[in-house]
N, C-alpha and C. Protein backbone atom coordinates (compact mmCIF):
# COMPACT_ATOMS: atom_id res chain seq x y z
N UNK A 1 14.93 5.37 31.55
CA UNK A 1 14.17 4.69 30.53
C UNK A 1 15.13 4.21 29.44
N UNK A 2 14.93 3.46 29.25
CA UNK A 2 15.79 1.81 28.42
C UNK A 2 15.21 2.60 26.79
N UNK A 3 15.88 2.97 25.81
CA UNK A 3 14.86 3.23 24.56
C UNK A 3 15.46 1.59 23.73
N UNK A 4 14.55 0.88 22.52
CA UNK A 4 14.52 0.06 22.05
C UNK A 4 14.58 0.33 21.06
N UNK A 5 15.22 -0.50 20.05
CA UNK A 5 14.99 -0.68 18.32
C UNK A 5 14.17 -0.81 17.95
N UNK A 6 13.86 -0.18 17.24
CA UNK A 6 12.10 -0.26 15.97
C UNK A 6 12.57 -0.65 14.60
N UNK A 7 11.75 -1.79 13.85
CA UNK A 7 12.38 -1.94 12.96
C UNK A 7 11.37 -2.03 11.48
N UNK A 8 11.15 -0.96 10.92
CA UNK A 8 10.42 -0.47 9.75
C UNK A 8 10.27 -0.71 8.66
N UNK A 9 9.77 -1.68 7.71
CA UNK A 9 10.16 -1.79 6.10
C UNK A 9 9.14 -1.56 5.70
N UNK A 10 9.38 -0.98 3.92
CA UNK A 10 8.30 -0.62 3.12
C UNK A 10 9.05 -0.24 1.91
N UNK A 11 8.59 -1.41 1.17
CA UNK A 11 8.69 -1.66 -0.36
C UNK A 11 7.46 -0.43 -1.74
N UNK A 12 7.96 -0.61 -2.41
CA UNK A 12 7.25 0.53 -3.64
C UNK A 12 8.12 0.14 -4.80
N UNK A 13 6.73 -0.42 -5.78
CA UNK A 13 7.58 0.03 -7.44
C UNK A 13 7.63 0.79 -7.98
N UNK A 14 8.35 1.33 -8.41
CA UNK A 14 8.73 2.52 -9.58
C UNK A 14 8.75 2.13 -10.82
N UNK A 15 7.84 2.38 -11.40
CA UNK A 15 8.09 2.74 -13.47
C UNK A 15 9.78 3.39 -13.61
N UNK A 16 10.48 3.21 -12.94
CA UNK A 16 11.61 4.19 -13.53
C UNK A 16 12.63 3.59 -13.38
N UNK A 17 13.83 3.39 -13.84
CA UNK A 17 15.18 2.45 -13.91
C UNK A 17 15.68 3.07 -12.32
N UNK A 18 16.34 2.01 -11.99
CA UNK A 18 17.01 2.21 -10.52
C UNK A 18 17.79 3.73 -10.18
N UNK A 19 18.75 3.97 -11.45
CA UNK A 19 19.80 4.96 -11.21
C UNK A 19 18.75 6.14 -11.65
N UNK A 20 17.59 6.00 -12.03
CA UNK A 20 17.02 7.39 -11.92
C UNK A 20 16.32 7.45 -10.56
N UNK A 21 15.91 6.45 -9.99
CA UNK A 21 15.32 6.69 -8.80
C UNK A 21 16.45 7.13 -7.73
N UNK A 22 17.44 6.51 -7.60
CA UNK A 22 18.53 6.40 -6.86
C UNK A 22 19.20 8.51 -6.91
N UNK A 23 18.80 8.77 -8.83
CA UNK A 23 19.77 9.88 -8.63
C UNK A 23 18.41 11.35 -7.94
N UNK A 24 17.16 10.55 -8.22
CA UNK A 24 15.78 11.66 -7.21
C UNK A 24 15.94 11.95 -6.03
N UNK A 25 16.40 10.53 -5.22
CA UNK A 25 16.32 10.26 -4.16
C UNK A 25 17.92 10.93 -2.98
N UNK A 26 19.08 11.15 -4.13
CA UNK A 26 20.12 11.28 -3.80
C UNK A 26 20.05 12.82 -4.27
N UNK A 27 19.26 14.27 -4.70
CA UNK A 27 18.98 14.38 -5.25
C UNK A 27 19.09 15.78 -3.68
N UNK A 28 19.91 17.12 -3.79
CA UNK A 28 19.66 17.99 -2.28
C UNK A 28 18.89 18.31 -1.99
N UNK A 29 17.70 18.89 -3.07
CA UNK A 29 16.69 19.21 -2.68
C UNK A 29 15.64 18.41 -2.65
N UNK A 30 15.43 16.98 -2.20
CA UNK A 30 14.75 16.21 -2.28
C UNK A 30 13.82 16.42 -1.23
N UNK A 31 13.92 16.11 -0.45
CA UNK A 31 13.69 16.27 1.27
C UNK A 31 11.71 16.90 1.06
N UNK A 32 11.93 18.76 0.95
CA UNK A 32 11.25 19.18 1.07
C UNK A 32 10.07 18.73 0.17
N UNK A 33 10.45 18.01 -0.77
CA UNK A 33 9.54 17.11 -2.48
C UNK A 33 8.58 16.26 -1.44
N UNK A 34 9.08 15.32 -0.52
CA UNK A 34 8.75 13.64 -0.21
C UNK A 34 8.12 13.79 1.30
N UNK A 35 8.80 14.41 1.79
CA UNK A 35 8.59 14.64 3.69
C UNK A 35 7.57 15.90 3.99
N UNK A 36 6.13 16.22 3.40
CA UNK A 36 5.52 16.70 3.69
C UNK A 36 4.54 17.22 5.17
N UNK A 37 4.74 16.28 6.27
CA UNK A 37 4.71 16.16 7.13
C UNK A 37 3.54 15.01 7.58
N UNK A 38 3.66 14.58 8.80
CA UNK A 38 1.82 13.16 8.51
C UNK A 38 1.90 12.99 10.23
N UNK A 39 0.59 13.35 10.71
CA UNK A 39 0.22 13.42 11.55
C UNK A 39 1.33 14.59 12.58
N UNK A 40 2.00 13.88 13.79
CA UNK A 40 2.83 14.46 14.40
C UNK A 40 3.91 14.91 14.01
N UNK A 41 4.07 14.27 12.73
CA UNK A 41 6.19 14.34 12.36
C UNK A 41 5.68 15.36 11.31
N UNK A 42 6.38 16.87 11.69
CA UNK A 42 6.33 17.48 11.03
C UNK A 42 7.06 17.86 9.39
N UNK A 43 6.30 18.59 8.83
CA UNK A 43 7.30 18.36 7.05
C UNK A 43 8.96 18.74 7.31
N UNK A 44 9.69 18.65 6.06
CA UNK A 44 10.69 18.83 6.20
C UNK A 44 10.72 20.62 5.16
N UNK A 45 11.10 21.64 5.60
CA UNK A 45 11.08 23.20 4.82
C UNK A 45 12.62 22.99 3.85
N UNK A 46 13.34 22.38 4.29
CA UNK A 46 14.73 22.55 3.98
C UNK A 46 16.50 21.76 4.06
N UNK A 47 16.89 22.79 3.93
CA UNK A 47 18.28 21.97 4.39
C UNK A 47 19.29 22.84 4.52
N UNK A 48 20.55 22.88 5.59
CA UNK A 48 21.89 23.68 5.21
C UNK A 48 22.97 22.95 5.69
N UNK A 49 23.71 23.89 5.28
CA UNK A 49 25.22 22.98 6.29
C UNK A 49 25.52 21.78 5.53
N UNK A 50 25.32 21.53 4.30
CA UNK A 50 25.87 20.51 3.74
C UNK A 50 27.01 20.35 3.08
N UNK A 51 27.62 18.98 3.91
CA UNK A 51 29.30 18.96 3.28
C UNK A 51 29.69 18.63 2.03
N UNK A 52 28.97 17.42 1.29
CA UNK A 52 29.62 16.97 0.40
C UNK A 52 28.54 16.56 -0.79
N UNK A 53 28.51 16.22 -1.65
CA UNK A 53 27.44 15.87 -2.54
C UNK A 53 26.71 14.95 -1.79
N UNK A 54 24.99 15.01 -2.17
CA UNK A 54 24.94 14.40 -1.46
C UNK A 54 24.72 12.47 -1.93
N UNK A 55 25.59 12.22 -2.67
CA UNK A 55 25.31 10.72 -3.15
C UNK A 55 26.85 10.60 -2.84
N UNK A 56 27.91 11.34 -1.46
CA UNK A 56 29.10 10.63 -1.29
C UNK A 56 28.68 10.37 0.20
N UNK A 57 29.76 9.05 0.71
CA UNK A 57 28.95 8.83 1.96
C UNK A 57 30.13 9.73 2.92
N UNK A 58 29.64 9.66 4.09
CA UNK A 58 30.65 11.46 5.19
C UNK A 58 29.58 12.28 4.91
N UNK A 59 29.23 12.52 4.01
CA UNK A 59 28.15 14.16 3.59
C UNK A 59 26.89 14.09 4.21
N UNK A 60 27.04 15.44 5.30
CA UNK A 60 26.31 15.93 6.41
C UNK A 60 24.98 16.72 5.98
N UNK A 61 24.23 17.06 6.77
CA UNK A 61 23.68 18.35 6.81
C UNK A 61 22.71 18.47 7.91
N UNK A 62 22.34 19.73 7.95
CA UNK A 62 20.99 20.27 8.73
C UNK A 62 19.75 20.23 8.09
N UNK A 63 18.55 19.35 8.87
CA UNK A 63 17.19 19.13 7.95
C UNK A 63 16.11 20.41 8.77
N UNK A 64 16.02 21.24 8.17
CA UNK A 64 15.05 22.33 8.92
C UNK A 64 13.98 21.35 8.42
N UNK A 65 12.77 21.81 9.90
CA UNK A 65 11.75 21.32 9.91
C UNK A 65 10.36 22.19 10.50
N UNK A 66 9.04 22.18 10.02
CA UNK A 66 8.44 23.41 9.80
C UNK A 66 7.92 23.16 11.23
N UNK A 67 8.04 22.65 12.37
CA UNK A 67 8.04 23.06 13.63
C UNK A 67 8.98 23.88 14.12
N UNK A 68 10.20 24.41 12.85
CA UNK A 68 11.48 24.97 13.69
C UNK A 68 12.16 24.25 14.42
N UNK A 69 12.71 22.88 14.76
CA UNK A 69 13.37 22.38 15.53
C UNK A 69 14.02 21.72 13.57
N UNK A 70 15.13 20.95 14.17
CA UNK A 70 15.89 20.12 12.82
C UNK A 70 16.77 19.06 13.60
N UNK A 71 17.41 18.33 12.93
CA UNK A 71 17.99 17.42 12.67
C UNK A 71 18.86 17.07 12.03
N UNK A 72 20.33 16.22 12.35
CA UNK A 72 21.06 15.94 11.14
C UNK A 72 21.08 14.67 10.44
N UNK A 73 21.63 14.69 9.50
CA UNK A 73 21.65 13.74 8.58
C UNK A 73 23.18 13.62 7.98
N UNK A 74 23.53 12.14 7.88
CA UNK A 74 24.40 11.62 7.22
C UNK A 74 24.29 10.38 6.05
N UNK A 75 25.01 10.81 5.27
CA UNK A 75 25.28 9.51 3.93
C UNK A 75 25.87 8.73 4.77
N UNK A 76 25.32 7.17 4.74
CA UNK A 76 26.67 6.16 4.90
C UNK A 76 26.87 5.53 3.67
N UNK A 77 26.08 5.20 3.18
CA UNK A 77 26.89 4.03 2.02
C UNK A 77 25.77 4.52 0.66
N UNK A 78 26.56 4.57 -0.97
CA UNK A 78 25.75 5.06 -1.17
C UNK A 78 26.53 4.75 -3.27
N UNK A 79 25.89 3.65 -3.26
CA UNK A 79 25.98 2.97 -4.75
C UNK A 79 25.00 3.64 -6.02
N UNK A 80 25.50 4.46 -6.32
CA UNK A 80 23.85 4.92 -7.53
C UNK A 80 23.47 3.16 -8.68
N UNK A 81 21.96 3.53 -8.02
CA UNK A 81 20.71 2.62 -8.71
C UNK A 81 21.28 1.21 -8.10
N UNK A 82 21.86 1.17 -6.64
CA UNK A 82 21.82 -0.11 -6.10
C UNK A 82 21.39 0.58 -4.18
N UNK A 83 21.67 1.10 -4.16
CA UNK A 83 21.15 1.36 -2.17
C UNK A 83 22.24 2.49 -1.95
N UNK A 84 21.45 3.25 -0.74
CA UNK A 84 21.24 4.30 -0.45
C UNK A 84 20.85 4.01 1.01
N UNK A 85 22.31 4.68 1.92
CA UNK A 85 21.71 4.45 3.62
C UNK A 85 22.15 5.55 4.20
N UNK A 86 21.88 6.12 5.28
CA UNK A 86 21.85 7.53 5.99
C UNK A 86 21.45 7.22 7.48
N UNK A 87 21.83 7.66 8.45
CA UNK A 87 21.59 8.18 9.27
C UNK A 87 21.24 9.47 9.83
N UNK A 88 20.40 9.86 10.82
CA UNK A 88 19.53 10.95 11.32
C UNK A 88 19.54 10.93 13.14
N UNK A 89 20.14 12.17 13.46
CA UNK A 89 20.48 12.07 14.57
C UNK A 89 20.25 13.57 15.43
N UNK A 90 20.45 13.78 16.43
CA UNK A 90 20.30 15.27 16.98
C UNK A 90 19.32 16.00 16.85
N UNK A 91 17.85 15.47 16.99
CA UNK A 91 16.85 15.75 17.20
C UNK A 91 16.75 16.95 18.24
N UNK A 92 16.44 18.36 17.88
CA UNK A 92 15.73 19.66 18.97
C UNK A 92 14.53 19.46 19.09
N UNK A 93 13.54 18.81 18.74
CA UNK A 93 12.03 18.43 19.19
C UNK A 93 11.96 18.09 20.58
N UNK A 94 11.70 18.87 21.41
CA UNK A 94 11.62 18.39 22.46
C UNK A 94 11.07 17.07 22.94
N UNK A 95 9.95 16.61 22.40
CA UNK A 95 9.44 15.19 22.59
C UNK A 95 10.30 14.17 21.75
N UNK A 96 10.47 14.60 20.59
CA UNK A 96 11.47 13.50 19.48
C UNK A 96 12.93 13.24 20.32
N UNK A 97 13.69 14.20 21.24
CA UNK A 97 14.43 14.30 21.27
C UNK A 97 14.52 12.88 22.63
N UNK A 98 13.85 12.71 23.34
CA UNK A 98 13.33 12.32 24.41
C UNK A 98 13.11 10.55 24.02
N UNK A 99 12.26 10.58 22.74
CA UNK A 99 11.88 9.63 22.39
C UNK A 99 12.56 8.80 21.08
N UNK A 100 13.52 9.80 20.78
CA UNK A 100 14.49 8.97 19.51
C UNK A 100 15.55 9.57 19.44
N UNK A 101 16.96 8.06 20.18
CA UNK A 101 18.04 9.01 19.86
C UNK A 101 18.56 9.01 18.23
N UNK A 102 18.44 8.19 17.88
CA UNK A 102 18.84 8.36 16.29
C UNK A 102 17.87 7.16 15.37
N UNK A 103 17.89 7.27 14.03
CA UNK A 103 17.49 6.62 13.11
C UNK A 103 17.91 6.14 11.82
N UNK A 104 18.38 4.74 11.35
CA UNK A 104 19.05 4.91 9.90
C UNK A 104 17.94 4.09 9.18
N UNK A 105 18.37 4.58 8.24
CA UNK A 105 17.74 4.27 7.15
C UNK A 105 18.87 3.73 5.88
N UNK A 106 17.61 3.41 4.84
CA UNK A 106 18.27 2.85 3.44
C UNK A 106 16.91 2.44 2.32
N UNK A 107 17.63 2.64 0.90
CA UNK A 107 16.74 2.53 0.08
C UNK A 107 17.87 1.00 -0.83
N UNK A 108 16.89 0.04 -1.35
CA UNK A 108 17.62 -0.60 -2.13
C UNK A 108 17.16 -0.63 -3.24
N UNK A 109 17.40 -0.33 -4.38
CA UNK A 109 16.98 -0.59 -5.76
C UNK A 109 17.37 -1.39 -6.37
N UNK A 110 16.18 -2.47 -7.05
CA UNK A 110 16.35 -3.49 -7.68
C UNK A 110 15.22 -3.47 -9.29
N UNK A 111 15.73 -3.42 -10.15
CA UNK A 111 14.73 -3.92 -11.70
C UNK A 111 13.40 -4.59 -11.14
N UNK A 112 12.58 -4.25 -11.76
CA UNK A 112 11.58 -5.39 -11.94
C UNK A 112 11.62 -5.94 -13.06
């Protein structure tokens, strides 16, 4: 089985200047705040194993997840109060694992 690109966007304003959103969002213990879980994709409990701050890009970690399976995560590029991108990879979900080899992401912040 051939897996394909999915390709996701979703915009949101914030009342709040970029570099404060940017420093929430960049922010270690964020995760467990935002990723509560929704439908199948379970919440996020946590995090370990992290290398480097996490608003430098290289900086790793482990995303525990309240099914007990996790995931890692990497910074790639990462400007405070301009964008924010990461990758997510090494899925133990047995079905996730099957059905997604990896995922990146990114946030861009712009003024209104």
């Amino acid at each position: 089985m051939s897996l394909q690109p999915v390709a996701v966007t979703r915009s949101i304003v914030l009342r709040v200047p970029p570099a404060e959103a940017f420093d929430f969002l960049a922010g270690a213990d964020v995760l467990p705040k935002i990723l509560k879980g929704h439908g199948l994709l379970p919440a996020v409990t946590g995090t370990s194993e992290q290398t480097g701050p996490w608003d430098e890009p290289g900086s790793k970690r482990l995303i525990h997840l309240s099914d007990r399976t996790t995931v890692r995560e990497e910074v790639l590029r990462a400007e405070r109060g301009v964008y924010f991108g990461y990758h997510v990879w090494d899925y133990t979900h047995p079905l996730f694992s099957r059905l997604v080899d990896h995922a990146r992401g990114s946030f861009e912040f712009r003024p209104e």
